[in-house]
N, C-alpha and C. Protein backbone atom coordinates (compact mmCIF):
# COMPACT_ATOMS: atom_id res chain seq x y z
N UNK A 1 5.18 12.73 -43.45
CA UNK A 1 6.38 13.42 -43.88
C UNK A 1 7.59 12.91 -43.09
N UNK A 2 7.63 13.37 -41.77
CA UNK A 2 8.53 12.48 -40.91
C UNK A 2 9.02 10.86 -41.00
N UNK A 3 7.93 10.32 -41.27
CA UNK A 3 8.05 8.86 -41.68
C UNK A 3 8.52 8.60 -42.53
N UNK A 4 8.23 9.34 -43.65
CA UNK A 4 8.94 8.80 -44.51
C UNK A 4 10.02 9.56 -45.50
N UNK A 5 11.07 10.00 -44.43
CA UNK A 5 11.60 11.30 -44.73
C UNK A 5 12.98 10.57 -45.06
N UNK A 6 13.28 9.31 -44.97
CA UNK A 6 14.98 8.45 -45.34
C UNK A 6 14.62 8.07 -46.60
N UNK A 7 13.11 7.48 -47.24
CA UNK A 7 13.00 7.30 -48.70
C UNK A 7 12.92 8.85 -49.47
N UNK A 8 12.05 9.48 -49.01
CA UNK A 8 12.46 10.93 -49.57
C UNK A 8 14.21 11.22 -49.86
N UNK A 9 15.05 11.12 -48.86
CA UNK A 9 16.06 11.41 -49.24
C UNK A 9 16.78 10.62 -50.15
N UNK A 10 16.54 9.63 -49.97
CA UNK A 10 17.21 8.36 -51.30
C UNK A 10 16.68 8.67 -52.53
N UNK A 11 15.36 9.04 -52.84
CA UNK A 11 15.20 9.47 -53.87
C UNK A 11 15.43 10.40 -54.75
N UNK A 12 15.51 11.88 -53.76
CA UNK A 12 16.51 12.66 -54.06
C UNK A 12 17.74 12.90 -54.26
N UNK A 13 18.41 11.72 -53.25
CA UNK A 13 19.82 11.70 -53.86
C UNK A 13 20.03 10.85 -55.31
N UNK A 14 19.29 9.81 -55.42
CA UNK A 14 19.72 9.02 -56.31
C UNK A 14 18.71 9.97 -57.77
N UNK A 15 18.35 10.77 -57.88
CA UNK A 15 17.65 11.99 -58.75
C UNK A 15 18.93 12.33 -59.32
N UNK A 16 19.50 13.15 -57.99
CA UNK A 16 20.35 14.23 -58.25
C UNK A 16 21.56 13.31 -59.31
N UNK A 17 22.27 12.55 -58.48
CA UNK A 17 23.42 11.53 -58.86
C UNK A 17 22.78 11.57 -59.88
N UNK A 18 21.56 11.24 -60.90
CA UNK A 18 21.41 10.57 -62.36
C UNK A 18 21.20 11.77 -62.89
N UNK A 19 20.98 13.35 -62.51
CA UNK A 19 21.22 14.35 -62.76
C UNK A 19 22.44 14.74 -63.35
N UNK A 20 23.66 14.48 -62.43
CA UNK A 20 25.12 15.56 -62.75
C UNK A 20 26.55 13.99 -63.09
N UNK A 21 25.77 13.04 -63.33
CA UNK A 21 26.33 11.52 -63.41
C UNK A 21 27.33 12.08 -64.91
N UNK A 22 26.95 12.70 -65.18
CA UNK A 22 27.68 13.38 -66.64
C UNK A 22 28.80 13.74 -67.13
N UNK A 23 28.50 14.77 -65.70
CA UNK A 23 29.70 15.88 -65.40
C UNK A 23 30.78 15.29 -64.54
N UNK A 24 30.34 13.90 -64.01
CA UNK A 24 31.64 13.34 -63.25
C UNK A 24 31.69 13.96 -61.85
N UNK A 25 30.48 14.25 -61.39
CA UNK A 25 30.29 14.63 -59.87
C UNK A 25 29.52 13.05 -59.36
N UNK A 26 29.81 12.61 -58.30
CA UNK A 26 29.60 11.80 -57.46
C UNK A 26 28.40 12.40 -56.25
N UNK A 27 27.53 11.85 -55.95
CA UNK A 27 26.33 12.81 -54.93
C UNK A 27 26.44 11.77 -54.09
N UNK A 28 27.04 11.36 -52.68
CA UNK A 28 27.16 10.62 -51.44
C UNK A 28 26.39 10.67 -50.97
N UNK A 29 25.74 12.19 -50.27
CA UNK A 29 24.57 11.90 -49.53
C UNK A 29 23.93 12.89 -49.98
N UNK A 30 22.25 13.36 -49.33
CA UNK A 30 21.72 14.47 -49.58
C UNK A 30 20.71 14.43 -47.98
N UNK A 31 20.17 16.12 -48.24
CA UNK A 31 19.52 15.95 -46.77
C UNK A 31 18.66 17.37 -47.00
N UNK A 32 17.22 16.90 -46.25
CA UNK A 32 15.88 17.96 -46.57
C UNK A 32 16.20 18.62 -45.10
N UNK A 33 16.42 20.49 -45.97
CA UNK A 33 16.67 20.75 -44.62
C UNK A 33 15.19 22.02 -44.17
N UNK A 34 14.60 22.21 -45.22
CA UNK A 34 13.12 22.88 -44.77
C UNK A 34 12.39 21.83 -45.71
N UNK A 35 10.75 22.01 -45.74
CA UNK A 35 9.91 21.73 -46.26
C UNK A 35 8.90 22.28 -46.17
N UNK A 36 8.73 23.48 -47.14
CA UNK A 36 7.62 24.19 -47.22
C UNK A 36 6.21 23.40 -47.58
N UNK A 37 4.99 23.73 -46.55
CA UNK A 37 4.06 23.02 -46.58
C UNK A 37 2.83 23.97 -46.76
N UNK A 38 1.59 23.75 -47.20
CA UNK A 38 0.63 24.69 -47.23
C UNK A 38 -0.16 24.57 -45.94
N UNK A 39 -1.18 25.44 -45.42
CA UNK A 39 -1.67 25.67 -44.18
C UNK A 39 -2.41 24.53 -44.29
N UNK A 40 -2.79 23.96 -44.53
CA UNK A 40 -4.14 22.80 -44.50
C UNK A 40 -3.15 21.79 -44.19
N UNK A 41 -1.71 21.43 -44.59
CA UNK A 41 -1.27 20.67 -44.37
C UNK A 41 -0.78 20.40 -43.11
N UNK A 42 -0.34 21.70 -42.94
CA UNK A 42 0.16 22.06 -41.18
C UNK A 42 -0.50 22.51 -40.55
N UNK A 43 -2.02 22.39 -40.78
CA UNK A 43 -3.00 21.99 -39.87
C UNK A 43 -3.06 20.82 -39.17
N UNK A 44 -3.17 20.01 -40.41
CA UNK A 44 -3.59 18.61 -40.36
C UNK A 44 -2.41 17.65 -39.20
N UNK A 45 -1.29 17.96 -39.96
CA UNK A 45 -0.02 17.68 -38.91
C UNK A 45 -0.09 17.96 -37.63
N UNK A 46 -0.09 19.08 -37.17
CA UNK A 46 -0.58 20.15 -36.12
C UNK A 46 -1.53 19.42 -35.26
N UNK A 47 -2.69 19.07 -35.80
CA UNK A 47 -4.01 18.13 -35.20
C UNK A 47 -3.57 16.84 -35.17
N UNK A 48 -2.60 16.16 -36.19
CA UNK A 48 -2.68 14.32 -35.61
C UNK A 48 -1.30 14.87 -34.15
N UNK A 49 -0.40 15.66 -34.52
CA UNK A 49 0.96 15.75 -33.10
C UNK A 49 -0.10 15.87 -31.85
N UNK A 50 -1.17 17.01 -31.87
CA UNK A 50 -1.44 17.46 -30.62
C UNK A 50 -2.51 16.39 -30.26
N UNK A 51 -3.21 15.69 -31.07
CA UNK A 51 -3.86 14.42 -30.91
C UNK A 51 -3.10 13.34 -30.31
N UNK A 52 -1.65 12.66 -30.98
CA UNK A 52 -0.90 11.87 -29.70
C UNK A 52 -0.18 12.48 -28.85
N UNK A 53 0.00 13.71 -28.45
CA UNK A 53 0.37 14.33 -27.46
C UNK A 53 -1.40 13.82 -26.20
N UNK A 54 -1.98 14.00 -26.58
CA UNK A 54 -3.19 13.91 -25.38
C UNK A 54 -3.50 12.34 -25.16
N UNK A 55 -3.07 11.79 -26.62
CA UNK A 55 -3.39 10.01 -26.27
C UNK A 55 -1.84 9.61 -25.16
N UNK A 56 -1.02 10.19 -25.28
CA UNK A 56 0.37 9.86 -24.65
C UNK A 56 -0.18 10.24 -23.31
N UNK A 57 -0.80 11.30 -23.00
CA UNK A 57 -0.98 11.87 -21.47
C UNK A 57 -2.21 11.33 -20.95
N UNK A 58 -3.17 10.49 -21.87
CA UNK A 58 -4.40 9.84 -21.61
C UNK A 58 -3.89 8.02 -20.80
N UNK A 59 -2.65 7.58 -21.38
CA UNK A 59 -2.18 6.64 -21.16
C UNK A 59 -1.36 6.58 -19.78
N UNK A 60 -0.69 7.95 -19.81
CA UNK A 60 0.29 7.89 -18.61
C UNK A 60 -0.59 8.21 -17.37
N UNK A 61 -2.17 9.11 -17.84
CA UNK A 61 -2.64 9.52 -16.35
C UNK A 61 -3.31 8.18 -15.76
N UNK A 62 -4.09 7.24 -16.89
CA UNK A 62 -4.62 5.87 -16.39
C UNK A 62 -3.30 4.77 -15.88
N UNK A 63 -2.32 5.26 -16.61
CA UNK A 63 -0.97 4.00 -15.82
C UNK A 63 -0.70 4.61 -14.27
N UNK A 64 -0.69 5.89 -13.82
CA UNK A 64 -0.58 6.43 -13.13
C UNK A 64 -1.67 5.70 -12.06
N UNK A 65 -2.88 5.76 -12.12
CA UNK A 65 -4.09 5.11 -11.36
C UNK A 65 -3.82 3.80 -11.11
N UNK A 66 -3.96 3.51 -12.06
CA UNK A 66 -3.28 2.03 -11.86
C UNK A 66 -2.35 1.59 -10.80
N UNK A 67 -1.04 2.49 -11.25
CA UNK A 67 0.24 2.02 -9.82
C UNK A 67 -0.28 2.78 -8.82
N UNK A 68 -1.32 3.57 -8.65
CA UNK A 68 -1.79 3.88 -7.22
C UNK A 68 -2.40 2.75 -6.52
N UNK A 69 -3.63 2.34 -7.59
CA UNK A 69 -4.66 0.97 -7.18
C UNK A 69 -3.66 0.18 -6.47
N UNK A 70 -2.86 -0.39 -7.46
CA UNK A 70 -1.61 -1.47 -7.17
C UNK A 70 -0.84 -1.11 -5.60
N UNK A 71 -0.43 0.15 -5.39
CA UNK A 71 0.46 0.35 -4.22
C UNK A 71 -0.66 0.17 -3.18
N UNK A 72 -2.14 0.66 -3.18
CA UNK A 72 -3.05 0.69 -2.31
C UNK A 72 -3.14 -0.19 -1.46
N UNK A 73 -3.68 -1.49 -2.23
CA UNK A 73 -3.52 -2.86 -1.94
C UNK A 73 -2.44 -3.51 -1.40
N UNK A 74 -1.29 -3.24 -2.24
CA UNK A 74 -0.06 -3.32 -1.63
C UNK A 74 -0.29 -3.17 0.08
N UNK A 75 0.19 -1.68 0.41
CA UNK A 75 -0.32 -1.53 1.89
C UNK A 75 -1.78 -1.92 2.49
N UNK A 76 -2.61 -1.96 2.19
CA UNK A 76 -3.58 -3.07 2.93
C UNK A 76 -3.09 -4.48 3.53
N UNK A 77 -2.34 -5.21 1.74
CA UNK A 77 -2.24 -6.11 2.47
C UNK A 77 -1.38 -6.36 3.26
N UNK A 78 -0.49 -5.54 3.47
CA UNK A 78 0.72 -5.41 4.79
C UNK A 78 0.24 -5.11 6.01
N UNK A 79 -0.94 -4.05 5.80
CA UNK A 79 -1.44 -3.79 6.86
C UNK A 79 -2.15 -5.20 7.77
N UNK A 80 -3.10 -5.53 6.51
CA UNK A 80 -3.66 -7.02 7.12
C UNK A 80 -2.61 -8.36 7.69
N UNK A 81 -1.21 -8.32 7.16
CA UNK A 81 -0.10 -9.25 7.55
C UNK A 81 0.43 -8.90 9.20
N UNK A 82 0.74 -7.71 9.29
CA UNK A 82 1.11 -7.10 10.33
C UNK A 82 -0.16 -7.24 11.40
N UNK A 83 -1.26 -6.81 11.42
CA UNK A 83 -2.77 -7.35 11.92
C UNK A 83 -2.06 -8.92 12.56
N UNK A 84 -2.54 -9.45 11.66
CA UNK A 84 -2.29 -11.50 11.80
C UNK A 84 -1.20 -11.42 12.77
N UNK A 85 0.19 -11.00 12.51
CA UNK A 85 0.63 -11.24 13.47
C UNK A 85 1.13 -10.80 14.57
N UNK A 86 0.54 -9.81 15.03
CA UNK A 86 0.44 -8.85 16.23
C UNK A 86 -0.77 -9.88 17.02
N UNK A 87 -1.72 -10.56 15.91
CA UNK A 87 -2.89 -11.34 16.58
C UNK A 87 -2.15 -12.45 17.04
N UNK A 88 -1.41 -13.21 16.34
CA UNK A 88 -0.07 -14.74 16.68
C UNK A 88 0.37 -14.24 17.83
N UNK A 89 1.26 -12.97 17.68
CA UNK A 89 2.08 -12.78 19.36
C UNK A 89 1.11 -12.59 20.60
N UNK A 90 -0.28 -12.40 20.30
CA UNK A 90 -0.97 -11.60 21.54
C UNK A 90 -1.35 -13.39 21.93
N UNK A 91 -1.77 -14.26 20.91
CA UNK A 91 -2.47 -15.46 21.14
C UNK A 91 -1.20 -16.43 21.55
N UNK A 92 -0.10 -16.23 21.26
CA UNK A 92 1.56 -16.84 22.25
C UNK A 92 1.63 -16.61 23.58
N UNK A 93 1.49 -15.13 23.67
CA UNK A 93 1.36 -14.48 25.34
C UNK A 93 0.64 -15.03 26.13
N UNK A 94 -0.66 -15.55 25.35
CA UNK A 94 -1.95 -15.64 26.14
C UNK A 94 -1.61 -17.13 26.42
N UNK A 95 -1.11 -17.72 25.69
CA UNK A 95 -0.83 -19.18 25.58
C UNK A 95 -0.04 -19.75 26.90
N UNK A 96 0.86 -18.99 26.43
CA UNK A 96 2.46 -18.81 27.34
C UNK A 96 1.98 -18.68 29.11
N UNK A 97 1.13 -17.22 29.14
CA UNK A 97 0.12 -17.11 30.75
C UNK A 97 -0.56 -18.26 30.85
N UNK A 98 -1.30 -18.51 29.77
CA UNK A 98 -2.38 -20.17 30.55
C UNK A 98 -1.52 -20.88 30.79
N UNK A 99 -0.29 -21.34 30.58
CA UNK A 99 0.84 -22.21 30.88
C UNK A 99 1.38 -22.11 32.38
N UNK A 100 1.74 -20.98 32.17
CA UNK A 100 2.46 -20.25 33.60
C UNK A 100 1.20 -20.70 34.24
N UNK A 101 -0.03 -20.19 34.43
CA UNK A 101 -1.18 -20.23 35.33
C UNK A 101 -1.23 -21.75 35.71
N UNK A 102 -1.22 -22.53 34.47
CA UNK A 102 -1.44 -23.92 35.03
C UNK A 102 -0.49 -24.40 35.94
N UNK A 103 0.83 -24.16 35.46
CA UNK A 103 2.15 -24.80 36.39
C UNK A 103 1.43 -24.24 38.04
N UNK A 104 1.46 -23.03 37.86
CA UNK A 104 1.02 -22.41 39.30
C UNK A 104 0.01 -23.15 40.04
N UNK A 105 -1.17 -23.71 38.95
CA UNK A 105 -2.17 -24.24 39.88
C UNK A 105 -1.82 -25.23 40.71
N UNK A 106 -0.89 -25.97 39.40
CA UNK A 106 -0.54 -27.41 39.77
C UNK A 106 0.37 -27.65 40.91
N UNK A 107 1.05 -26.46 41.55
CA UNK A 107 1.99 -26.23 42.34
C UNK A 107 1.58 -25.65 43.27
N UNK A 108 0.38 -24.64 43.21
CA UNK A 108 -0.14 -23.74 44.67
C UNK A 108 -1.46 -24.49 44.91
N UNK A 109 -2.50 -25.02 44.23
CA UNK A 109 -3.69 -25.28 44.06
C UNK A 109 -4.16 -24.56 43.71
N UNK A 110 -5.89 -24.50 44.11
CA UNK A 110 -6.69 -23.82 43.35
C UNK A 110 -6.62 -22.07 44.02
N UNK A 111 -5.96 -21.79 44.71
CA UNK A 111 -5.38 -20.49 45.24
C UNK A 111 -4.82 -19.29 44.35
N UNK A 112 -4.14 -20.53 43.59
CA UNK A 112 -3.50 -19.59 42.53
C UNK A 112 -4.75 -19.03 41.46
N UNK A 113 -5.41 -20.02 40.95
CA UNK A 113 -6.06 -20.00 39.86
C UNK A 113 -7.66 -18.84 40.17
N UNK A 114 -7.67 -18.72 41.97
CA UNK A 114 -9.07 -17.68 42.14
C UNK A 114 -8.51 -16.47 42.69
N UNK A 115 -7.13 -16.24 42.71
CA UNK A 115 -6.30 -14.99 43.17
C UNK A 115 -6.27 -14.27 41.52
N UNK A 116 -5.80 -15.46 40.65
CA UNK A 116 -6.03 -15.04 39.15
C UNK A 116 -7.43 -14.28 38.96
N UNK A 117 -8.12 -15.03 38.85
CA UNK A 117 -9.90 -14.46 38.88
C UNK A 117 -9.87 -13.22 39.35
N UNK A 118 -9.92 -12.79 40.65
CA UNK A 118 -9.91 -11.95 41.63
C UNK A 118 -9.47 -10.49 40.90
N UNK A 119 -8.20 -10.86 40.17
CA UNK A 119 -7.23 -9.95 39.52
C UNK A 119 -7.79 -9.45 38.82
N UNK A 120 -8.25 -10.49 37.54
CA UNK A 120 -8.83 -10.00 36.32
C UNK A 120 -10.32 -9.33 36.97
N UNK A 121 -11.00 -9.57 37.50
CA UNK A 121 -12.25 -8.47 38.20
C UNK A 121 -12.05 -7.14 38.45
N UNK A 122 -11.11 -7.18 39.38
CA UNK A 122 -10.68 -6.45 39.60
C UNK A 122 -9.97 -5.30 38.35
N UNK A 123 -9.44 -5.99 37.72
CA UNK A 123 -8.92 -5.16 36.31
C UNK A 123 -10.44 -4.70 35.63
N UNK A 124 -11.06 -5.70 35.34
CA UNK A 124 -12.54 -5.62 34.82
C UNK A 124 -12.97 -3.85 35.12
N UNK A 125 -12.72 -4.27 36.17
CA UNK A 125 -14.34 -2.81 37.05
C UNK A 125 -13.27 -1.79 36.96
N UNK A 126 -12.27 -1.86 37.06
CA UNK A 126 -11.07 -0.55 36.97
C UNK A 126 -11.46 0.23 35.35
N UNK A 127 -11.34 -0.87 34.72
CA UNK A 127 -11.54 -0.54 33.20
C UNK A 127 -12.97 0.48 33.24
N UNK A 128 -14.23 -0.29 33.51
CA UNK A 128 -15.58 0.40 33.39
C UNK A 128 -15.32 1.52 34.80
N UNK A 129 -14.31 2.00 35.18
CA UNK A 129 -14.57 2.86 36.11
C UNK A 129 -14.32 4.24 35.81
N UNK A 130 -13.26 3.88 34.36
CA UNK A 130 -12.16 4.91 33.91
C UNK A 130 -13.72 5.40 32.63
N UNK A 131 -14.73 5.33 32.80
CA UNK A 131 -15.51 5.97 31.55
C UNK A 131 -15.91 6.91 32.28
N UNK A 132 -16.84 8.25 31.70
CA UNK A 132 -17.42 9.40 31.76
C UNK A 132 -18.27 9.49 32.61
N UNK A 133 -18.78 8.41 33.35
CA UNK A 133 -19.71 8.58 34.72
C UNK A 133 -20.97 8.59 34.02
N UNK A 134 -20.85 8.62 32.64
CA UNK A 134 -22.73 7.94 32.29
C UNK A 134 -23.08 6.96 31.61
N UNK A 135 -22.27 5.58 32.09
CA UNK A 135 -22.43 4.09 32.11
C UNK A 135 -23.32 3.50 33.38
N UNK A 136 -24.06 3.01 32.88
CA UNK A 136 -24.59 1.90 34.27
C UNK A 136 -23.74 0.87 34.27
N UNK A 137 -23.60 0.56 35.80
CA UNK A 137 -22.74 -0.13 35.94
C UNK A 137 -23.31 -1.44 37.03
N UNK A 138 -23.51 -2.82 36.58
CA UNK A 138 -24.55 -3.89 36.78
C UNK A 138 -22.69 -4.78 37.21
N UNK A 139 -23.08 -4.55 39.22
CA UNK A 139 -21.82 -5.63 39.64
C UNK A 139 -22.63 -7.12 39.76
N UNK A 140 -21.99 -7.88 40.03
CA UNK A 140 -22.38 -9.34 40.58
C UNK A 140 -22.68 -9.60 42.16
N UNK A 141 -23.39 -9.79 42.32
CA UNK A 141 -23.42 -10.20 44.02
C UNK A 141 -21.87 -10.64 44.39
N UNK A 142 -21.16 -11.22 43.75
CA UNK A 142 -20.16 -11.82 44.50
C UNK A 142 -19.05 -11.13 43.90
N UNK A 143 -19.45 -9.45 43.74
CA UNK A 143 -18.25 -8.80 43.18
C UNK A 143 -17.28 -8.19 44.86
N UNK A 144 -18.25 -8.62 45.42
CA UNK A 144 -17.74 -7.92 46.68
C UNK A 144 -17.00 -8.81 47.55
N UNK A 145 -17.59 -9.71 47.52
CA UNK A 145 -16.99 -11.26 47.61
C UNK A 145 -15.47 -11.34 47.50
N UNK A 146 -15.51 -10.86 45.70
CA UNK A 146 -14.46 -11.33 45.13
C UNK A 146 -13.35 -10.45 45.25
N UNK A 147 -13.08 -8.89 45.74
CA UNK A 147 -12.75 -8.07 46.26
C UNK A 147 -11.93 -8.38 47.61
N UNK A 148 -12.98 -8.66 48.45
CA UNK A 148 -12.51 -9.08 49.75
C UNK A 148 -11.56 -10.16 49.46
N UNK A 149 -11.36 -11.37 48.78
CA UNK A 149 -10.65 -12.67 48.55
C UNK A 149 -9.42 -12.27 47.99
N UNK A 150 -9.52 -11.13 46.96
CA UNK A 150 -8.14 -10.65 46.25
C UNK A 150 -7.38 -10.08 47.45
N UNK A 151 -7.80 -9.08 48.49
CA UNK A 151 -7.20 -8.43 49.22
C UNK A 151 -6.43 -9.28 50.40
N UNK A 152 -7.42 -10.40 50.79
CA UNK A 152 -7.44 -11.53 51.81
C UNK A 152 -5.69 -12.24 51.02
N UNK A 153 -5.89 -12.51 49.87
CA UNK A 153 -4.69 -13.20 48.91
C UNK A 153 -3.55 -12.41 49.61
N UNK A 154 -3.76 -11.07 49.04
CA UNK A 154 -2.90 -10.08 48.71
C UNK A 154 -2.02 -9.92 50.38
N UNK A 155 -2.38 -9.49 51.28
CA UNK A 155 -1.96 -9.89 52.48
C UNK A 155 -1.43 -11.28 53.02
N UNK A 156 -2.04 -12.81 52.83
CA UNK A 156 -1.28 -13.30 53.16
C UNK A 156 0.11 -13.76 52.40
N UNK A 157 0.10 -13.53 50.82
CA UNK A 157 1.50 -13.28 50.47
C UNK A 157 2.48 -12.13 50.71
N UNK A 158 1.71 -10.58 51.08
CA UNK A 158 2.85 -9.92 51.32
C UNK A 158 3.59 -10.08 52.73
């Protein structure tokens, strides 16, 4: 009915016009302003509207999923970009210290490079010291060693 409701009116107008064409009336336009329908019909109507009413909301809830999927990924893969290069700056730093460390060696000797050692041990066992007290904790014979040498360092530079 809707569809094809501009030939309906052409037909009716051009009806009417060959109707009163007689009398010297002119009919310009015409226009359906009810349309009485029987119940079966405005059933039927009734059932195809509320039928693409649910295909319209069947479409928008799967487009909907969709730009979720899409944004999901989206942030993953930012997440994974940001990852990479937080990993680049940590592996620059590290780069940048083996640099510094070497100049040092090459300039203090090997002093520099087992005061380094010493440090990182020392950081080592600080780390496993800071847990809950029910870790075993397996030192090296020459953790004590290496203790005494950091401190030995540590004094004759201060």
């Amino acid at each position: 009915m809707q569809s094809n409701r501009s030939q309906l009116i052409d037909r009716v107008r051009e009806q009417v016009a060959a109707m009163v064409d007689d009398w010297g009336v002119e009919v310009t336009r015409a226009e359906i302003l009810d349309v009485n329908l029987d119940d079966a019909t405005r059933s039927a109507m009734l059932q195809q509207l509320n039928a693409e009413r649910a295909r319209r909301a069947q479409v928008t809830e799967a487009e909907g999923k969709k730009r979720a999927v899409e944004l999901a990924a989206d942030g993953d893969l930012y997440a994974a970009e940001q990852q990479a290069k937080a990993k680049r700056v940590t592996a620059d730093a590290e780069a940048y210290a083996t640099g510094v460390i070497a100049v040092a060696i090459k300039e203090s000797g090997m002093e520099a490079a087992q005061y380094q050692v010493a440090l990182k041990q020392v950081e080592a066992l600080q780390a496993v010291a800071t847990g809950q007290g029910k870790q075993t904790i397996l030192l090296p014979s020459s953790a004590m060693e290496a203790f005494g040498d950091a401190f030995k360092m540590l004094k004759g530079r201060g």
